[in-house]
PDB file of N, CA and C in Angstrom:
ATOM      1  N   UNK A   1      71.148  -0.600  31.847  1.00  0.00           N
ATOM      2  CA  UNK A   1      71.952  -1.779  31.608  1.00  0.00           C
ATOM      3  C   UNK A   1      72.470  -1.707  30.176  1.00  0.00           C
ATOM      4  N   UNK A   2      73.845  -1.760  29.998  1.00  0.00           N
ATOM      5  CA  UNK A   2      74.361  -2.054  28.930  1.00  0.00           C
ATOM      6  C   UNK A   2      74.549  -3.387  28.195  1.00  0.00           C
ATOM      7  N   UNK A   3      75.113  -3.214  26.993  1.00  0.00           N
ATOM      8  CA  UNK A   3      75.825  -4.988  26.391  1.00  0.00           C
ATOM      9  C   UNK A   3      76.812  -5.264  27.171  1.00  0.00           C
ATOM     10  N   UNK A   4      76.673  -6.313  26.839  1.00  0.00           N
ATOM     11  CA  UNK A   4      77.934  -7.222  27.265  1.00  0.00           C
ATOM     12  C   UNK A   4      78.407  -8.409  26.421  1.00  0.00           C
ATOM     13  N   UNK A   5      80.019  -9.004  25.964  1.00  0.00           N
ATOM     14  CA  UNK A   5      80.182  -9.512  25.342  1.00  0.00           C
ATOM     15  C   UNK A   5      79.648 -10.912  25.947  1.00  0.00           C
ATOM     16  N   UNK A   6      78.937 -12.166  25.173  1.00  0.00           N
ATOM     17  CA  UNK A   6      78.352 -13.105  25.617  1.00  0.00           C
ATOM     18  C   UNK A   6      79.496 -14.062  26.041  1.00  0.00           C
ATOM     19  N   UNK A   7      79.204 -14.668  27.367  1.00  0.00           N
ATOM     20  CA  UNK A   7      79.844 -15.966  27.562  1.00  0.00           C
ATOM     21  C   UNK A   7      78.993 -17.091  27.607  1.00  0.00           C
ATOM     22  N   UNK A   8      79.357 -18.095  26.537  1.00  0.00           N
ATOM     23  CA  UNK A   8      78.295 -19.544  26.677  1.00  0.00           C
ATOM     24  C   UNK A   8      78.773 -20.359  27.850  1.00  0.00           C
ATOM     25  N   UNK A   9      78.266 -21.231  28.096  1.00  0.00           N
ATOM     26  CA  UNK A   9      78.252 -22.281  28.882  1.00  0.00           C
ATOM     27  C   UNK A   9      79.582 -22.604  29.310  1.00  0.00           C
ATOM     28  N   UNK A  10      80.162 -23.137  28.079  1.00  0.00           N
ATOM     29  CA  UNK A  10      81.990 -23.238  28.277  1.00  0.00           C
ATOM     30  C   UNK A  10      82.962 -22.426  28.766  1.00  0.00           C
ATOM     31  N   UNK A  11      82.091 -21.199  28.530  1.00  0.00           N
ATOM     32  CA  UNK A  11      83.192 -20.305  29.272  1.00  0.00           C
ATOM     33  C   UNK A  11      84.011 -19.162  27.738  1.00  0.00           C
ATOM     34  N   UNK A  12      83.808 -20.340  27.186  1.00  0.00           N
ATOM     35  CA  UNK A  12      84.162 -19.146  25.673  1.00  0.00           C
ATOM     36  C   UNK A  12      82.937 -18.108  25.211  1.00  0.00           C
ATOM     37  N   UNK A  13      83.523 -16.805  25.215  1.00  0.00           N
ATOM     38  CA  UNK A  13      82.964 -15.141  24.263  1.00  0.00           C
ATOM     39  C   UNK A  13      82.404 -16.070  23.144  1.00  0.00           C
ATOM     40  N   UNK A  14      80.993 -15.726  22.968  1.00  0.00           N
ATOM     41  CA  UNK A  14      80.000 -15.948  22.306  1.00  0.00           C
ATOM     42  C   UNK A  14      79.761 -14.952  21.251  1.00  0.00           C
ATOM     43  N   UNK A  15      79.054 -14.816  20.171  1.00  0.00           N
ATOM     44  CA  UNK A  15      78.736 -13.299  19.164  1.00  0.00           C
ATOM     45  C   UNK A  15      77.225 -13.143  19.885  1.00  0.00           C
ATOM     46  N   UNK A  16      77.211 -12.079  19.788  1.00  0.00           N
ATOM     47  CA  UNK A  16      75.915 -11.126  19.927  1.00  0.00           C
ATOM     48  C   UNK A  16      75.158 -10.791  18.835  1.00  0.00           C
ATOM     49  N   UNK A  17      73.746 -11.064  18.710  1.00  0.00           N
ATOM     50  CA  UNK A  17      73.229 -10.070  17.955  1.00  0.00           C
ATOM     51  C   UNK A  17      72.632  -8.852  18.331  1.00  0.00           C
ATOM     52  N   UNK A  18      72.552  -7.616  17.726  1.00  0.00           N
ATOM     53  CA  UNK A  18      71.281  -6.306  18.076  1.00  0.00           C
ATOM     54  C   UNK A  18      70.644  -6.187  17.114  1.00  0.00           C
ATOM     55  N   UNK A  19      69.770  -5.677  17.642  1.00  0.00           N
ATOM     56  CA  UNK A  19      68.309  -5.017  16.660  1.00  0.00           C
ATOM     57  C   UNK A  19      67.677  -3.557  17.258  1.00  0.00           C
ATOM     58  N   UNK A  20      66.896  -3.153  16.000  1.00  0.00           N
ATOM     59  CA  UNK A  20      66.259  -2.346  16.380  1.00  0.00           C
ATOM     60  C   UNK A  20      64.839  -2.122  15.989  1.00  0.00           C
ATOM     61  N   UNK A  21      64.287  -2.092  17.056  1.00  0.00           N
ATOM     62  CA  UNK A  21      62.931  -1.224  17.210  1.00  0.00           C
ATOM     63  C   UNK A  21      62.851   0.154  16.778  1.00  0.00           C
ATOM     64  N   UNK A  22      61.407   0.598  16.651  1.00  0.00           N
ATOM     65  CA  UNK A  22      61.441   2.056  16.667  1.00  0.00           C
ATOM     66  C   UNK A  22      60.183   2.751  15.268  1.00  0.00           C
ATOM     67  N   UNK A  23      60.039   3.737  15.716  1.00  0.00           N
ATOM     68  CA  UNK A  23      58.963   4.270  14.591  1.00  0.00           C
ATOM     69  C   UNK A  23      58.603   5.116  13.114  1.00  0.00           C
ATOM     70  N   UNK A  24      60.477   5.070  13.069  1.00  0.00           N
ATOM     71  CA  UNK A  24      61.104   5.360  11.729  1.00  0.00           C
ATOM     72  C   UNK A  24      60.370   4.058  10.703  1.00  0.00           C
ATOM     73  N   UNK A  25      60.679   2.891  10.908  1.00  0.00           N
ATOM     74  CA  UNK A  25      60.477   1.781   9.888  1.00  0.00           C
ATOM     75  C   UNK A  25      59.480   0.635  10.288  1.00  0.00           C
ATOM     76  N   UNK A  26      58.618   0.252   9.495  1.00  0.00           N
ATOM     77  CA  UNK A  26      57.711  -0.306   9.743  1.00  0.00           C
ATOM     78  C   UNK A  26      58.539  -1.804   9.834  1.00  0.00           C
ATOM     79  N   UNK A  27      58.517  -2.890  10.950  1.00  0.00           N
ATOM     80  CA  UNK A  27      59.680  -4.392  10.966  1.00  0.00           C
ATOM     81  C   UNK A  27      58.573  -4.906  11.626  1.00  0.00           C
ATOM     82  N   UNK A  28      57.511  -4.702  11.046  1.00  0.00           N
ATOM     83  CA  UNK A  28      56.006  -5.885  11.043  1.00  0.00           C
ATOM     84  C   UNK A  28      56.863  -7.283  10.761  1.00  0.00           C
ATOM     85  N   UNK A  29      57.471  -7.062   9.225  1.00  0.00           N
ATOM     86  CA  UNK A  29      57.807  -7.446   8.580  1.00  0.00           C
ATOM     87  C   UNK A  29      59.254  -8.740   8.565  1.00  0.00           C
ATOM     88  N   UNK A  30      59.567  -8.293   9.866  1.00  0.00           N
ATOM     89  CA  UNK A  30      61.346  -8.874  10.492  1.00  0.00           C
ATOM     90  C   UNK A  30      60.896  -9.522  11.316  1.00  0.00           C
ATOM     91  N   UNK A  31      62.149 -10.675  11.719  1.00  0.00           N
ATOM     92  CA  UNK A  31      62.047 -11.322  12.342  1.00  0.00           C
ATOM     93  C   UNK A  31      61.408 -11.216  14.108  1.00  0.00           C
ATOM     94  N   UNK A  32      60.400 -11.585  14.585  1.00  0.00           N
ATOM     95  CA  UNK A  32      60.114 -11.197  16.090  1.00  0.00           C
ATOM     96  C   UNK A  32      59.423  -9.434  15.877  1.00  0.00           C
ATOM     97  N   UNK A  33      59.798  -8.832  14.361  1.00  0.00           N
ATOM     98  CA  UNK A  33      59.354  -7.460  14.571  1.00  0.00           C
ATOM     99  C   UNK A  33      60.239  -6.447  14.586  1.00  0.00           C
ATOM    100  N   UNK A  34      61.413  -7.164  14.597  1.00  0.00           N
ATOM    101  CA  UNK A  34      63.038  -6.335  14.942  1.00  0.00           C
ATOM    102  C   UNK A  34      63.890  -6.660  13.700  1.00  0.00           C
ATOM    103  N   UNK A  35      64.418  -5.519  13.747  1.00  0.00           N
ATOM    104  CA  UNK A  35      65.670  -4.976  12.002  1.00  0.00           C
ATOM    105  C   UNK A  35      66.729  -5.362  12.501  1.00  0.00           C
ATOM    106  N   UNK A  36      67.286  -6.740  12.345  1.00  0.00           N
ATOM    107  CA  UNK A  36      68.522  -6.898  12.626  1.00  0.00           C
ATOM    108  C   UNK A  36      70.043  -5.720  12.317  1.00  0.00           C
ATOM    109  N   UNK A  37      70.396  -5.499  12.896  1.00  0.00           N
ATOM    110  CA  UNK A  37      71.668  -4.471  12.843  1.00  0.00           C
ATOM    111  C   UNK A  37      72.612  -4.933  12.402  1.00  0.00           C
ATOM    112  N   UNK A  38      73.152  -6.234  13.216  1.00  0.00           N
ATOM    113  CA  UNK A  38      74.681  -6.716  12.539  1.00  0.00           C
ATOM    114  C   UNK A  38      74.416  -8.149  14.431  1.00  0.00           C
ATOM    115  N   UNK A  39      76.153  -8.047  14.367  1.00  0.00           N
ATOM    116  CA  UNK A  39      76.602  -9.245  15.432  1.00  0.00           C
ATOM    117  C   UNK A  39      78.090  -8.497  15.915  1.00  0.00           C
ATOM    118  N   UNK A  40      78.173  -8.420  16.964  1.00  0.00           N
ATOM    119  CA  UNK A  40      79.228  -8.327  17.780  1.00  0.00           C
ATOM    120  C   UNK A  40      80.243  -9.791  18.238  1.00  0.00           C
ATOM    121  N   UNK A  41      81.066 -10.227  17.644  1.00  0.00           N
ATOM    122  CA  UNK A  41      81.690 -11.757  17.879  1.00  0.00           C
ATOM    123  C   UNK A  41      83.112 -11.558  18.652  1.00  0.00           C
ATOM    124  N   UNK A  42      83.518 -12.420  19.261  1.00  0.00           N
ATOM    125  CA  UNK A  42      84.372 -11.738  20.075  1.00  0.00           C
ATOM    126  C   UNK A  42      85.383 -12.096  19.759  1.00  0.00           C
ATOM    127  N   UNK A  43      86.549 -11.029  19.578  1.00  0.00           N
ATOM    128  CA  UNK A  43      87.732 -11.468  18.757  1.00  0.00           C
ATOM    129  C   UNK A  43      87.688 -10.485  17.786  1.00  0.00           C
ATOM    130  N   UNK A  44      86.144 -10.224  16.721  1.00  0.00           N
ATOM    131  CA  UNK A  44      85.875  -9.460  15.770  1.00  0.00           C
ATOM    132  C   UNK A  44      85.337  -8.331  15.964  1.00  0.00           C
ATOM    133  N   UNK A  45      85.831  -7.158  14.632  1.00  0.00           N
ATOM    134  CA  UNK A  45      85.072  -6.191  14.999  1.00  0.00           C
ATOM    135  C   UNK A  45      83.397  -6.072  14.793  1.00  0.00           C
ATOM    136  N   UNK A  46      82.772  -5.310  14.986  1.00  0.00           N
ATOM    137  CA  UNK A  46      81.685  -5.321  14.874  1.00  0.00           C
ATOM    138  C   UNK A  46      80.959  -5.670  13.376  1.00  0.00           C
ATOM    139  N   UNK A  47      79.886  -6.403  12.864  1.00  0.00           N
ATOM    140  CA  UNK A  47      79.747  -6.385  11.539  1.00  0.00           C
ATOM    141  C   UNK A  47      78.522  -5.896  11.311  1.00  0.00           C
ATOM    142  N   UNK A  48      78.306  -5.012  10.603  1.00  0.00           N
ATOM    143  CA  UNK A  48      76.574  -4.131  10.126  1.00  0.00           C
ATOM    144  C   UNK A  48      75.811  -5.602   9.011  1.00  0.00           C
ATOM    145  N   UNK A  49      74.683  -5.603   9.251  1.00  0.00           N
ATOM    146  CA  UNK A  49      74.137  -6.057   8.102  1.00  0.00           C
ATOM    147  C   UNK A  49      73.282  -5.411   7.468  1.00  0.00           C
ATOM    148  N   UNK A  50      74.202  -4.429   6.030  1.00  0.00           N
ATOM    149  CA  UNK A  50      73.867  -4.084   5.171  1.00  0.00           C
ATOM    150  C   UNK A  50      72.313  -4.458   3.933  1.00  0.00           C
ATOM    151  N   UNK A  51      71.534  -3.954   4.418  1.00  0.00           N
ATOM    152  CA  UNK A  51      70.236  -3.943   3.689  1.00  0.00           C
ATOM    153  C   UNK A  51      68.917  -3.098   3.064  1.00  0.00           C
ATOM    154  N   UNK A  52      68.559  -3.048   2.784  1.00  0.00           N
ATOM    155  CA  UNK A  52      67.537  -1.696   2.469  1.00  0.00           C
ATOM    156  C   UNK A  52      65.855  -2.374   2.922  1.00  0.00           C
ATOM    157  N   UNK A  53      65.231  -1.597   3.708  1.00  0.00           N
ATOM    158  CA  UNK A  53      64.105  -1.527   4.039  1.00  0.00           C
ATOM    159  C   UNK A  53      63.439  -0.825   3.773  1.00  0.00           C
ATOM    160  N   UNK A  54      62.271  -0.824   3.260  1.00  0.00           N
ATOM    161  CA  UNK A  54      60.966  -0.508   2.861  1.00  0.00           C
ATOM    162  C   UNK A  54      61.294   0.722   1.602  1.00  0.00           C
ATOM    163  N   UNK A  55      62.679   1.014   1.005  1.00  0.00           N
ATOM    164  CA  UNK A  55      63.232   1.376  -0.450  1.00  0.00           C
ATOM    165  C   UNK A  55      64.328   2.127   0.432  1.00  0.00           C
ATOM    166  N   UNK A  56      64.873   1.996   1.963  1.00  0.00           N
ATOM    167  CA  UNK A  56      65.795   3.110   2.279  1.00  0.00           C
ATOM    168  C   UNK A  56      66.789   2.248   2.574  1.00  0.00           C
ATOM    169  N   UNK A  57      68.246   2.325   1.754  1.00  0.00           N
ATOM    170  CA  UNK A  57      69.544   1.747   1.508  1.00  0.00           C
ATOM    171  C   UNK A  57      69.762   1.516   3.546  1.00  0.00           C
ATOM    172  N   UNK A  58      70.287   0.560   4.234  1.00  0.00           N
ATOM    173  CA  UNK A  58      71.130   0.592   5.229  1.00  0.00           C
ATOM    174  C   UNK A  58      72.486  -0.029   4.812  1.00  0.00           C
ATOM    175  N   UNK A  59      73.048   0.864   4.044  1.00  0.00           N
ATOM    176  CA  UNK A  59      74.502   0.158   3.579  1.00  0.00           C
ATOM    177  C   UNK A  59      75.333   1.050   3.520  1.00  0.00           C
ATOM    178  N   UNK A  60      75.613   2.228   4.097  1.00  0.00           N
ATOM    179  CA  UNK A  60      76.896   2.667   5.175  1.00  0.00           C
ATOM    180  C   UNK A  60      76.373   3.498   6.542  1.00  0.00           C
ATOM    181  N   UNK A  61      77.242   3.721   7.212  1.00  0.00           N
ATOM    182  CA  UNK A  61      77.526   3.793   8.622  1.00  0.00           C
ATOM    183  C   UNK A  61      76.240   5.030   9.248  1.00  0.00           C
ATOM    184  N   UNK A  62      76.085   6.238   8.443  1.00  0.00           N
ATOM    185  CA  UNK A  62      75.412   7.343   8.442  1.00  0.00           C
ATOM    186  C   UNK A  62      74.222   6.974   8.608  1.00  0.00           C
ATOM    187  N   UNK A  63      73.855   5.990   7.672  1.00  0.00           N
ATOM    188  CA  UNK A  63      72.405   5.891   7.674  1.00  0.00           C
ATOM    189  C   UNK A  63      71.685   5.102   8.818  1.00  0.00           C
ATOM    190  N   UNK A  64      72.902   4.447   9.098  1.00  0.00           N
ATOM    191  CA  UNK A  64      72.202   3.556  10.657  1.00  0.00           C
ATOM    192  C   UNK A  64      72.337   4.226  12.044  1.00  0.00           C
ATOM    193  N   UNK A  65      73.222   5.441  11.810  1.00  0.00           N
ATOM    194  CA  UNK A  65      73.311   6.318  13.032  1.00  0.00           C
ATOM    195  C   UNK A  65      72.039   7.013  13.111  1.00  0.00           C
ATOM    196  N   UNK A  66      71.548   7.645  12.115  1.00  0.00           N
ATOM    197  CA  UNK A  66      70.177   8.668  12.028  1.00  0.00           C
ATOM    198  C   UNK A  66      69.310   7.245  12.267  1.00  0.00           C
ATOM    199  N   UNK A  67      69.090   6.230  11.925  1.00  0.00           N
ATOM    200  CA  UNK A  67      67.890   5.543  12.469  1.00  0.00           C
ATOM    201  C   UNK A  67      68.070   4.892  13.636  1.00  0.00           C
ATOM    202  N   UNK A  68      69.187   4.594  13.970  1.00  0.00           N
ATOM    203  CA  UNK A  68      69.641   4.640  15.881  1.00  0.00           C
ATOM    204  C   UNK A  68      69.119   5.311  16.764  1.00  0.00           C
ATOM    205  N   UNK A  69      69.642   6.420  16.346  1.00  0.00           N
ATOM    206  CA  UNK A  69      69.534   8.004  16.859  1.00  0.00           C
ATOM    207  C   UNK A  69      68.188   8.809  16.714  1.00  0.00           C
ATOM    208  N   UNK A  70      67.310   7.902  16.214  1.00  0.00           N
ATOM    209  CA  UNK A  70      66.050   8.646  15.721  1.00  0.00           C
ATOM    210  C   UNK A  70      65.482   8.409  16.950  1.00  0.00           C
ATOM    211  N   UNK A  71      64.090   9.540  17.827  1.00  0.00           N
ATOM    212  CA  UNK A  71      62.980   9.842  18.470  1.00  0.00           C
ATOM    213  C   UNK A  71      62.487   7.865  18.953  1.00  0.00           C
ATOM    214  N   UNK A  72      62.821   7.032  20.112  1.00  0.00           N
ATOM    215  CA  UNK A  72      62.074   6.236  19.940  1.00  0.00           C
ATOM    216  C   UNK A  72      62.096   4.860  19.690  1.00  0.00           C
ATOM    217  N   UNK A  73      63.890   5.243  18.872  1.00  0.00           N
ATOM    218  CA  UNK A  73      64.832   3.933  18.617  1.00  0.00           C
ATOM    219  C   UNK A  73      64.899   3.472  19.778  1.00  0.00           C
ATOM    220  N   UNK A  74      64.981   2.263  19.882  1.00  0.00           N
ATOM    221  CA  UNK A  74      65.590   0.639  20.961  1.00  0.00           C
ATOM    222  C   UNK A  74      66.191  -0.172  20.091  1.00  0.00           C
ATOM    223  N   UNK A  75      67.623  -0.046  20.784  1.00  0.00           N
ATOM    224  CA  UNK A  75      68.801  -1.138  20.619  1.00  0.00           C
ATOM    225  C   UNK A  75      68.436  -1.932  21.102  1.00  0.00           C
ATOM    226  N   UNK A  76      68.439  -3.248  21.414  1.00  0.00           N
ATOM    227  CA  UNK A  76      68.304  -4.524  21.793  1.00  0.00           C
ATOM    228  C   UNK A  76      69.738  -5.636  21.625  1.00  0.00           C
ATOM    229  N   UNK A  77      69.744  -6.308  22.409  1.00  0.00           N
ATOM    230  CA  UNK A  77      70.761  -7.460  21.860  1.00  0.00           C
ATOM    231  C   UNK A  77      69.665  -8.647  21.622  1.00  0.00           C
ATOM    232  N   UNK A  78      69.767  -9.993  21.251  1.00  0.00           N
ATOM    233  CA  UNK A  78      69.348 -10.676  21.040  1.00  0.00           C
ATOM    234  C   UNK A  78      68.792 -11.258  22.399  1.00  0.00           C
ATOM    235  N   UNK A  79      69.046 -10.957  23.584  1.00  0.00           N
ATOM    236  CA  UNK A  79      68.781 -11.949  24.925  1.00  0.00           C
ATOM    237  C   UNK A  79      67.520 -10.822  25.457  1.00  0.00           C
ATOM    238  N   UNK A  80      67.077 -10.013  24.494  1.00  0.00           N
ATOM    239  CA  UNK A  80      66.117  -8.490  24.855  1.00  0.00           C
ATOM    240  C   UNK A  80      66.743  -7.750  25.554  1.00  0.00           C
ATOM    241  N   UNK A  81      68.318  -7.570  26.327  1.00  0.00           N
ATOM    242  CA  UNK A  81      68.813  -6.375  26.754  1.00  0.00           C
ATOM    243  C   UNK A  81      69.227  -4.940  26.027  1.00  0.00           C
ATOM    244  N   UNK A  82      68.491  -4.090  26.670  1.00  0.00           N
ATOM    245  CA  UNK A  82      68.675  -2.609  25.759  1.00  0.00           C
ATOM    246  C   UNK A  82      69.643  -2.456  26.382  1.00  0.00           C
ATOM    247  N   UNK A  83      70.179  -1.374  24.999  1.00  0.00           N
ATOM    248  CA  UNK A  83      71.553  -0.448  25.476  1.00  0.00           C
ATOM    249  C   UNK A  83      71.336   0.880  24.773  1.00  0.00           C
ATOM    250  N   UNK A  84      71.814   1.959  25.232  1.00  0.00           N
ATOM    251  CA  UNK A  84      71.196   3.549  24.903  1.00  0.00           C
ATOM    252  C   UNK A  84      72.171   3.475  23.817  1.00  0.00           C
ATOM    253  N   UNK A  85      72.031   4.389  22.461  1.00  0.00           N
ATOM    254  CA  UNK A  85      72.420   4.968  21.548  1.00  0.00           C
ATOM    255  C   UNK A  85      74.126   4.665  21.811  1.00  0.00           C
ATOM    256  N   UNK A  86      74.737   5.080  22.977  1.00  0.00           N
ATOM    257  CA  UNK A  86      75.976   5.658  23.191  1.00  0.00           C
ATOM    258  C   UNK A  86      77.061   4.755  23.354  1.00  0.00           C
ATOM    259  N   UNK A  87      76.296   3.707  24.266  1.00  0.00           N
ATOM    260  CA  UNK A  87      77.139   2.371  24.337  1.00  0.00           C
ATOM    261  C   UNK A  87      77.342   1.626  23.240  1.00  0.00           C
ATOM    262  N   UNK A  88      75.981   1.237  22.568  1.00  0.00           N
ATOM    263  CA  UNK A  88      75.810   0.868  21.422  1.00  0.00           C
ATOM    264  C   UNK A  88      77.274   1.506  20.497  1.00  0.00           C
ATOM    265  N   UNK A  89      77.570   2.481  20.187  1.00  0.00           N
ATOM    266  CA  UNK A  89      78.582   3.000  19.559  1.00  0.00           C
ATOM    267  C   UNK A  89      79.771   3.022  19.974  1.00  0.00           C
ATOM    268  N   UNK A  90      80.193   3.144  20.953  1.00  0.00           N
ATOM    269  CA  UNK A  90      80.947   2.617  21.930  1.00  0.00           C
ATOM    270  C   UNK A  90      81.904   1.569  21.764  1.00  0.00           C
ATOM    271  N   UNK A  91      80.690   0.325  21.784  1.00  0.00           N
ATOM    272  CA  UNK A  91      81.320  -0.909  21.566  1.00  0.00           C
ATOM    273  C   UNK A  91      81.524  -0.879  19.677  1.00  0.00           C
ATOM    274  N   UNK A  92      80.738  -0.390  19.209  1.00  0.00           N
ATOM    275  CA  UNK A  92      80.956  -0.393  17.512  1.00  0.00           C
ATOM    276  C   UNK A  92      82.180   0.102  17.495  1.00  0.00           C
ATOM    277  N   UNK A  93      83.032   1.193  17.875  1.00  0.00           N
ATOM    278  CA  UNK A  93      84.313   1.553  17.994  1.00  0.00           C
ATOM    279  C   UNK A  93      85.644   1.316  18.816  1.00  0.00           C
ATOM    280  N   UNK A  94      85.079   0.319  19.668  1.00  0.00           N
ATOM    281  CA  UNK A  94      86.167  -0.316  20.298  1.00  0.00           C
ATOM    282  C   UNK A  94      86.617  -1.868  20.023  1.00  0.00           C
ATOM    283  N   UNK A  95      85.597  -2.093  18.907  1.00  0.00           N
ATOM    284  CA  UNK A  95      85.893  -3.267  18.214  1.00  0.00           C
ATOM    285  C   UNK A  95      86.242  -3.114  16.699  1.00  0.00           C
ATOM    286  N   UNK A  96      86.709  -1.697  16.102  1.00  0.00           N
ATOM    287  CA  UNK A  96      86.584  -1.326  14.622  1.00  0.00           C
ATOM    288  C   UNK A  96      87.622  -1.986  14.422  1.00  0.00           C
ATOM    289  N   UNK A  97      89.043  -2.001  15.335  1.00  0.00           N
ATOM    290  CA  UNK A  97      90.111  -2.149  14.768  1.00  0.00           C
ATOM    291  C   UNK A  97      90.615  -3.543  14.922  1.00  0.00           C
ATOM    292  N   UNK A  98      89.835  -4.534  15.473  1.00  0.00           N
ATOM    293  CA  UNK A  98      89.924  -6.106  15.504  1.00  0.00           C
ATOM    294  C   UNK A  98      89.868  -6.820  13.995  1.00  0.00           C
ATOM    295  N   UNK A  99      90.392  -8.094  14.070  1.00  0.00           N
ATOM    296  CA  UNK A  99      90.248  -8.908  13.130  1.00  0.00           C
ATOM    297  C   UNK A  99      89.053  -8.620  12.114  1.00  0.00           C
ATOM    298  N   UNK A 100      88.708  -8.572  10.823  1.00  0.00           N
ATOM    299  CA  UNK A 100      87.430  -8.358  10.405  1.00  0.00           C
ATOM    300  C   UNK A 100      86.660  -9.521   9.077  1.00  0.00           C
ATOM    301  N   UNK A 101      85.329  -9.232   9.538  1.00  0.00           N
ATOM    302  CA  UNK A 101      85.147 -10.122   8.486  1.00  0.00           C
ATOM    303  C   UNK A 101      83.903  -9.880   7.321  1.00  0.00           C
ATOM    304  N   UNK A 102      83.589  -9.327   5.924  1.00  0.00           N
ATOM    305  CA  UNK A 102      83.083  -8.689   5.428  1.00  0.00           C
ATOM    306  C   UNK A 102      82.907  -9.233   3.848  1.00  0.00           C
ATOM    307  N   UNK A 103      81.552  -8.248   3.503  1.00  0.00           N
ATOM    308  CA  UNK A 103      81.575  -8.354   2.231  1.00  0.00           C
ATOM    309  C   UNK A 103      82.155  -7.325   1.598  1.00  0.00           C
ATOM    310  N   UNK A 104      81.743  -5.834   2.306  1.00  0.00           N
ATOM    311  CA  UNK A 104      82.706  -4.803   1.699  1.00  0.00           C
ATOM    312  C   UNK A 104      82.688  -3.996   3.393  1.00  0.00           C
ATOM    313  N   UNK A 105      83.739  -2.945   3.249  1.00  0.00           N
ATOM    314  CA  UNK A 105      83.969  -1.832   4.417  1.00  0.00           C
ATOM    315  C   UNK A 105      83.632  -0.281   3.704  1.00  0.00           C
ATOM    316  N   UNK A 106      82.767   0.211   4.624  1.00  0.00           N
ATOM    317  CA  UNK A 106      82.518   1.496   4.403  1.00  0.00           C
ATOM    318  C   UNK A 106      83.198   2.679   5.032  1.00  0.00           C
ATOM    319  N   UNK A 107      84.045   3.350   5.100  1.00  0.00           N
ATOM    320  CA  UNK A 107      84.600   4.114   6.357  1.00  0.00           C
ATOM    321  C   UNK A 107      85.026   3.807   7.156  1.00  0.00           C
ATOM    322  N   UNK A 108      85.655   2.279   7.002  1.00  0.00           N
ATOM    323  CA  UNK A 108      86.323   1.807   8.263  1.00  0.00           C
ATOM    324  C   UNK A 108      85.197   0.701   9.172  1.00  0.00           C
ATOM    325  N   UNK A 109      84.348   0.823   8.983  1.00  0.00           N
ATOM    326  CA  UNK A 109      83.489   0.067   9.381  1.00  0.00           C
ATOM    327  C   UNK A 109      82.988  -1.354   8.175  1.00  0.00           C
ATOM    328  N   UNK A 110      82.865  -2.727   8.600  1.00  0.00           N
ATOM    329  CA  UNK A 110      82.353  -3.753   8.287  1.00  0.00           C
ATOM    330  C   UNK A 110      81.042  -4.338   8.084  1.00  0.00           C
ATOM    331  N   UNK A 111      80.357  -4.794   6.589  1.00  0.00           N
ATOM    332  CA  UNK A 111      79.358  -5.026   6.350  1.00  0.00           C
ATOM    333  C   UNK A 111      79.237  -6.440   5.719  1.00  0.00           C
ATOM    334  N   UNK A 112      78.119  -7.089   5.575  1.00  0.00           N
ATOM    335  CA  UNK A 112      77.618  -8.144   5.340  1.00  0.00           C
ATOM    336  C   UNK A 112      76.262  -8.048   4.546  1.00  0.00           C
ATOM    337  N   UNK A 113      76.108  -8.818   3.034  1.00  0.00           N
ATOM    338  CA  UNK A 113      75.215  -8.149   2.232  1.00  0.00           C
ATOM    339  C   UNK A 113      73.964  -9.003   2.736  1.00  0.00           C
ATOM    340  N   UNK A 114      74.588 -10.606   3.093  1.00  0.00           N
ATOM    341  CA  UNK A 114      73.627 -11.723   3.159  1.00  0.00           C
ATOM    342  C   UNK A 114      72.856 -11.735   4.837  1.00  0.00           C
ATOM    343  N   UNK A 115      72.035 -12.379   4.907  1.00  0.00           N
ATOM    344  CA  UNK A 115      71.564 -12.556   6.441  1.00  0.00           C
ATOM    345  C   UNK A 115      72.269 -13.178   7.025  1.00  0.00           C
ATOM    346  N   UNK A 116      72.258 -13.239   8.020  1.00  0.00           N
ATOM    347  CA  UNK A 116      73.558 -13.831   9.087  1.00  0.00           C
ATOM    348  C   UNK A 116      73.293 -13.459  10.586  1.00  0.00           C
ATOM    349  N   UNK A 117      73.746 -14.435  11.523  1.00  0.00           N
ATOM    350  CA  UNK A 117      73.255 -14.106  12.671  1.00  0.00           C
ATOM    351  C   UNK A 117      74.314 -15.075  13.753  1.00  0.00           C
TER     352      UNK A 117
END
């Protein structure tokens, strides 16, 4: 099972959040246990939330692919539906070129320094 963009109640595209699990980074520490990633909003492109955990920068695009992509990783959306590595990216690139909203852009891709959800 993949993501899907959320519809609320009304009928209006909702934002998404994902997270990740996994045995690269210890997220004792995070909310529920899970490293928030960013929010998928609909209309917008995808937004990363840029942060550093346990002294390792997540503030451009590279570094969240290798801990995606790492042995073990789980994507999650916020409703607990997983999505494999591929979709996950997928939708990160079929939303790059939408409306955006940011603190800074790394490579074309959108970040957010503060928490947000």
């Amino acid at each position: 099972m993949g993501w899907s963009e959320d519809v609320g109640e009304s009928g209006v595209l909702m934002g998404t959040n994902y997270y990740y699990t996994g045995p690269i980074l210890d997220t004792s520490h995070c909310e529920d246990g899970k490293l928030h990633i960013g929010k998928q909003s609909a209309g917008w492109a995808f937004i990363f939330h840029s942060q550093e955990v346990e002294g390792r920068p997540l503030r451009i695009v590279v570094n969240f692919k290798l801990l995606l992509g790492s042995h073990g990783a789980l994507i999650e959306d916020e409703y607990g539906v997983a999505c494999s590595y591929s979709e996950f990216w997928e939708m990160v690139e079929r939303t790059k070129d939408r409306r955006q909203q940011f603190d800074y852009v790394s490579e074309g891709y959108c970040f957010i320094l503060e928490d947000f959800s």
